[in-house]
N, C-alpha and C. Protein backbone atom coordinates (compact mmCIF):
# COMPACT_ATOMS: atom_id res chain seq x y z
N UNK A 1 28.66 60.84 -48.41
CA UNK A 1 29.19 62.06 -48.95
C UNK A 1 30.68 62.16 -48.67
N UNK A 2 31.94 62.19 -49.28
CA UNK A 2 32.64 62.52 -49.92
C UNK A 2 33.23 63.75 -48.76
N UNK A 3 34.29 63.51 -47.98
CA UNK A 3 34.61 64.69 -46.95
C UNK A 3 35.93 65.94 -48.18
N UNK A 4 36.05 66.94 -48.39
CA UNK A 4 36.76 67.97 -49.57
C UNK A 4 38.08 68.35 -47.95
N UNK A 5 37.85 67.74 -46.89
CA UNK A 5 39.13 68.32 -46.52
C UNK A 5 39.95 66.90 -46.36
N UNK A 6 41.18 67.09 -45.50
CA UNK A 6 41.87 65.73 -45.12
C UNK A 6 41.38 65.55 -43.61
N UNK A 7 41.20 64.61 -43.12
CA UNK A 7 41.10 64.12 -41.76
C UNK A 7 42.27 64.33 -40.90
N UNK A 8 42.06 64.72 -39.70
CA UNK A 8 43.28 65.29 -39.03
C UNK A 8 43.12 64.53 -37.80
N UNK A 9 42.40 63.75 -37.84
CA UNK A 9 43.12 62.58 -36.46
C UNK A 9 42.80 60.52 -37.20
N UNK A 10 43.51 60.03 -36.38
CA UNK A 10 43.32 58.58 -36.41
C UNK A 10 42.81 57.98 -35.40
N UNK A 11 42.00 57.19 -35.73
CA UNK A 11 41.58 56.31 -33.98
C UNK A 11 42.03 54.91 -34.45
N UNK A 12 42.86 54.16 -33.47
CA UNK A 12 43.14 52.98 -33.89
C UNK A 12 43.47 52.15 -32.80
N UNK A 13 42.72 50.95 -33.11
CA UNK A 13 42.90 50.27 -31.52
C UNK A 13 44.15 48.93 -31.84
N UNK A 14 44.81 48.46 -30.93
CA UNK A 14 45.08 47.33 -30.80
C UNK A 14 45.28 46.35 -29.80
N UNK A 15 45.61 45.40 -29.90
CA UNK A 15 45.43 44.23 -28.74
C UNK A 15 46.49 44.22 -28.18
N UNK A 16 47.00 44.13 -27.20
CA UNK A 16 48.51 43.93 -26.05
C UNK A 16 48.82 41.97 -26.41
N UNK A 17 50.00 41.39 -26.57
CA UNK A 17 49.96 40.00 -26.17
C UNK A 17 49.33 39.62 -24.65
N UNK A 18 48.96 40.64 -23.89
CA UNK A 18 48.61 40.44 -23.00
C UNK A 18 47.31 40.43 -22.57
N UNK A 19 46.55 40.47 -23.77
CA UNK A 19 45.23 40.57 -24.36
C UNK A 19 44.66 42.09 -23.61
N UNK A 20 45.17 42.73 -23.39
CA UNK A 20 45.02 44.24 -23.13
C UNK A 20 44.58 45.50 -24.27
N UNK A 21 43.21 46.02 -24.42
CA UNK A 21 43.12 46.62 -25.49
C UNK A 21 43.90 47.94 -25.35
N UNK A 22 44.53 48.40 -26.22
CA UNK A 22 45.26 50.02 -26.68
C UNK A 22 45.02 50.67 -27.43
N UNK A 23 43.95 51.78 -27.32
CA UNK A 23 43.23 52.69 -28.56
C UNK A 23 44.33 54.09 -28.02
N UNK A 24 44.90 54.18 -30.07
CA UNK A 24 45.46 55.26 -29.94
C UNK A 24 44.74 56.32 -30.92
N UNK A 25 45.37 57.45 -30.28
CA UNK A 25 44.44 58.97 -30.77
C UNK A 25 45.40 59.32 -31.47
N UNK A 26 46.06 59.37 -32.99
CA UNK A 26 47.21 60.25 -33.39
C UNK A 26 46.38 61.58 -34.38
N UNK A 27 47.32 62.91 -34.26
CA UNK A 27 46.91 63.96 -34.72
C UNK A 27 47.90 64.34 -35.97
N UNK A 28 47.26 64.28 -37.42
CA UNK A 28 47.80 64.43 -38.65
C UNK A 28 48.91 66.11 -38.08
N UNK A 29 50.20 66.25 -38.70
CA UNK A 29 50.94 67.31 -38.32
C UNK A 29 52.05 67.86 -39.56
N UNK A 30 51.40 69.18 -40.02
CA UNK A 30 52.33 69.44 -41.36
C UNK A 30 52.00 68.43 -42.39
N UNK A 31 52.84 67.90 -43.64
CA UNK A 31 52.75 67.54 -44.83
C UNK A 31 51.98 66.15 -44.96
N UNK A 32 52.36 65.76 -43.60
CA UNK A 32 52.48 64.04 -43.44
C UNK A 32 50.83 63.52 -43.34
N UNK A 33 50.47 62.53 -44.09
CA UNK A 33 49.36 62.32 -44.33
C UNK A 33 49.18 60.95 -43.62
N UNK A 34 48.42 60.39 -42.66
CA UNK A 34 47.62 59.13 -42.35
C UNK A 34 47.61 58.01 -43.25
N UNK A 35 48.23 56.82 -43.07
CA UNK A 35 47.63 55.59 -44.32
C UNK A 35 46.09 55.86 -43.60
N UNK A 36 45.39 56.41 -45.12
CA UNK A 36 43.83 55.47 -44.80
C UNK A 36 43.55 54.31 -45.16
N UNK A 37 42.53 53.34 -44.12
CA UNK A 37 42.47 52.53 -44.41
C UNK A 37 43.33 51.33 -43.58
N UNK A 38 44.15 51.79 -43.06
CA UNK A 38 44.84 51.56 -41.94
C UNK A 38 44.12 50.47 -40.89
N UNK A 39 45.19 49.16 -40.94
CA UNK A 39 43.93 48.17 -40.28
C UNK A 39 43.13 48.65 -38.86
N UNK A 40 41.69 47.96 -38.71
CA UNK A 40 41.44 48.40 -37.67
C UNK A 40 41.45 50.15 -37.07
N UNK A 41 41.61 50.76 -38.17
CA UNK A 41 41.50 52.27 -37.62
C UNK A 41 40.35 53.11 -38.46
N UNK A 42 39.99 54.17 -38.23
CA UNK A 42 39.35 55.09 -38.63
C UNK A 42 39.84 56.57 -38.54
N UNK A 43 39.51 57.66 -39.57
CA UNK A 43 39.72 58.54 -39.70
C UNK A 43 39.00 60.05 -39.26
N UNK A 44 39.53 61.20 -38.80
CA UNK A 44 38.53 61.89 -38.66
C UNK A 44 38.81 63.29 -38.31
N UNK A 45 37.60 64.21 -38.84
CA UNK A 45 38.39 65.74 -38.71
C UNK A 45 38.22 66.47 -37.61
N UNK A 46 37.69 66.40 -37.03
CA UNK A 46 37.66 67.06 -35.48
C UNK A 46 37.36 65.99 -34.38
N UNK A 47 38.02 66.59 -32.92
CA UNK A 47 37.76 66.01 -31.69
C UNK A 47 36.84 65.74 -31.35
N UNK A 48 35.10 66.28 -31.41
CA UNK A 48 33.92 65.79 -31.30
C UNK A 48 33.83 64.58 -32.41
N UNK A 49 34.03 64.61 -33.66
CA UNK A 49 33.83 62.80 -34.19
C UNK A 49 34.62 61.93 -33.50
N UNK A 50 36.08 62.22 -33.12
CA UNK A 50 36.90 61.62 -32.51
C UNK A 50 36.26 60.86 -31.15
N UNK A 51 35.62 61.84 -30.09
CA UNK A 51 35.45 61.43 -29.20
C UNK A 51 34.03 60.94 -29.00
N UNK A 52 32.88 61.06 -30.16
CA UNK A 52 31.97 60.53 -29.80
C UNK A 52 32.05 58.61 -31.08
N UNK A 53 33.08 58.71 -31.64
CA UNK A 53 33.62 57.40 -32.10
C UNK A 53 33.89 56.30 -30.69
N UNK A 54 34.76 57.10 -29.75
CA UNK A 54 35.58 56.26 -28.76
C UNK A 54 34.17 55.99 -28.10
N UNK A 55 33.44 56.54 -27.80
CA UNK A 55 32.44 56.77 -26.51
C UNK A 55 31.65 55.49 -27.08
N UNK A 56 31.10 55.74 -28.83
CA UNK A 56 30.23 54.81 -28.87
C UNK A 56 30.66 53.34 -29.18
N UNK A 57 31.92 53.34 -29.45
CA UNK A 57 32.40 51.85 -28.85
C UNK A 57 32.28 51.25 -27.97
N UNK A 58 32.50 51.96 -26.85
CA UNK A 58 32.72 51.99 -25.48
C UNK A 58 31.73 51.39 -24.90
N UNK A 59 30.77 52.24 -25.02
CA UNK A 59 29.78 51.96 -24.82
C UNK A 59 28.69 50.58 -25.48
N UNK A 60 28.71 50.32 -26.67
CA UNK A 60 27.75 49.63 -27.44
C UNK A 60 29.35 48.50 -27.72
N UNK A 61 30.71 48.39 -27.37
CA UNK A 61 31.24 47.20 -27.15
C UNK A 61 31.09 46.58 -29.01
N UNK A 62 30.73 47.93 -29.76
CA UNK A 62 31.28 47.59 -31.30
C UNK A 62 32.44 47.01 -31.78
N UNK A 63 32.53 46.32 -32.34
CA UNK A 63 33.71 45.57 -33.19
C UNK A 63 34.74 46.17 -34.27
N UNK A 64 33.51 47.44 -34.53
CA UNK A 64 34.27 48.45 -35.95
C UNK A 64 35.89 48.35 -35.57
N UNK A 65 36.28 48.97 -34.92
CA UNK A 65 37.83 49.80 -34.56
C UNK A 65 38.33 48.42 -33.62
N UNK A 66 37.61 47.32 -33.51
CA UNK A 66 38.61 46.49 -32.74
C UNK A 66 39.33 45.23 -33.56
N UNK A 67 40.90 45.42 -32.86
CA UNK A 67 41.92 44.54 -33.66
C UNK A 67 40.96 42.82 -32.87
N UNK A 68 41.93 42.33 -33.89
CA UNK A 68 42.05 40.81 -33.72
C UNK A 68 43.44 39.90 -32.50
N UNK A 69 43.43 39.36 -31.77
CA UNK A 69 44.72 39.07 -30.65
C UNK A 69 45.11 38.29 -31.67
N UNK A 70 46.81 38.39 -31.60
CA UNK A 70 47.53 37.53 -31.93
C UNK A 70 47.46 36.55 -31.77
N UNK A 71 47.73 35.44 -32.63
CA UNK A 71 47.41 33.57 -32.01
C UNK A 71 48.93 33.49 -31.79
């Protein structure tokens, strides 16, 4: 189903050269709209999807939201 509002956060992880993972939380603000689709990220309208996204990564060590290390 088709969300009728805009998503107002991003979850997006990436890899450190130091093979260190970095999941960032950014919050949509005024006009400026999110690339969706955005590698490795996901979209979303409130802090409960937000935070039960991070948790179930976390937890279950999913691949969805995780980048690839630089070669």
């Amino acid at each position: 189903m088709r969300r009728l509002t805009k998503p107002r956060f991003l979850v997006r992880s990436t890899i450190r050269p130091d093979g260190a993972r970095r999941w960032h939380i950014l919050e949509r603000s005024g006009p400026i709209a999110l690339p969706y689709g955005f590698p490795f990220s996901r979209q979303f309208n409130n802090w409960p999807e937000v935070l039960h996204a991070a948790n179930y990564l976390a937890l279950n060590n999913d691949p969805y939201l995780k980048g690839k290390a630089l070669p």
